[in-house]
Protein backbone atom coordinates (compact mmCIF):
# COMPACT_ATOMS: atom_id res chain seq x y z
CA UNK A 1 -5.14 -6.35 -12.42
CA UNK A 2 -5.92 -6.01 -8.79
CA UNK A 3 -3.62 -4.43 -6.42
CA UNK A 4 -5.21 -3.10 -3.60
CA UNK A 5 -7.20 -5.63 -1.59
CA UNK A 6 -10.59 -4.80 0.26
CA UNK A 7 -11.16 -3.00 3.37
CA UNK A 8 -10.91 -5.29 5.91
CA UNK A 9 -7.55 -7.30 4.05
CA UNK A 10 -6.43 -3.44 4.06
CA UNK A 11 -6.30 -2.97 7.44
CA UNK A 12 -4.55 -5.98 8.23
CA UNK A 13 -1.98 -4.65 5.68
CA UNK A 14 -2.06 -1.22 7.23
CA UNK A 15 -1.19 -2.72 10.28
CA UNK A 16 1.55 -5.15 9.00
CA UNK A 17 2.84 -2.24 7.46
CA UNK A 18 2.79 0.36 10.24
CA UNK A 19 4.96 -2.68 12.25
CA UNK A 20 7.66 -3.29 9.46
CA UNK A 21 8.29 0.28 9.45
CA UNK A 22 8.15 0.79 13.56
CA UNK A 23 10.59 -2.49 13.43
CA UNK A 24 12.89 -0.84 11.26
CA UNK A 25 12.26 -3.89 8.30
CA UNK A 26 11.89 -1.24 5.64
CA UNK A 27 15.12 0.51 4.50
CA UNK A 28 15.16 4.43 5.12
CA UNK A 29 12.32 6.42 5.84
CA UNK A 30 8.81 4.38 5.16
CA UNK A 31 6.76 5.50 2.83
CA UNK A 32 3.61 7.05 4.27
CA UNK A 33 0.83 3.54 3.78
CA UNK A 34 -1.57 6.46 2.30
CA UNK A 35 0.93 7.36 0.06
CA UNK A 36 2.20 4.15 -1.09
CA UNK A 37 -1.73 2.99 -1.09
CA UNK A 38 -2.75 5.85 -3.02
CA UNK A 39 -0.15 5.04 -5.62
CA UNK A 40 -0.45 1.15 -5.79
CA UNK A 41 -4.68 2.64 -6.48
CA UNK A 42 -3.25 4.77 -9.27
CA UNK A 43 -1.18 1.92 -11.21
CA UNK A 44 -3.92 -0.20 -10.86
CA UNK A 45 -5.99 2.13 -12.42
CA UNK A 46 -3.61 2.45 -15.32
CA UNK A 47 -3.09 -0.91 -15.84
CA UNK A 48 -6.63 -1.97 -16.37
CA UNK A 49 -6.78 0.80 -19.51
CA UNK A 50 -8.03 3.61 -17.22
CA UNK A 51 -5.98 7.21 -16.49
């Protein structure tokens, strides 16, 4: 399973992302992108058999 895409799609996500939250799209405070990147890398990783 592949979650997070590569660097360049990334950034184009990052910024999507940093405009849905400045828009006021996302509900409550946004989720810090690192954050919510670093645990969309950590699923991943546990869904392909890894810790």
């Amino acid at each position: 399973m592949k979650l997070i895409p590569d660097a360049e799609a990334l950034k184009v996500l990052e910024a999507d992302y940093k405009k849905m939250a400045d828009d006021g799209v996302l509900l409550d405070d946004a989720e810090p992108f690192e954050k919510l990147i670093k645990r969309c890398r950590e699923l991943e990783r546990w869904a392909n058999g890894g810790v």
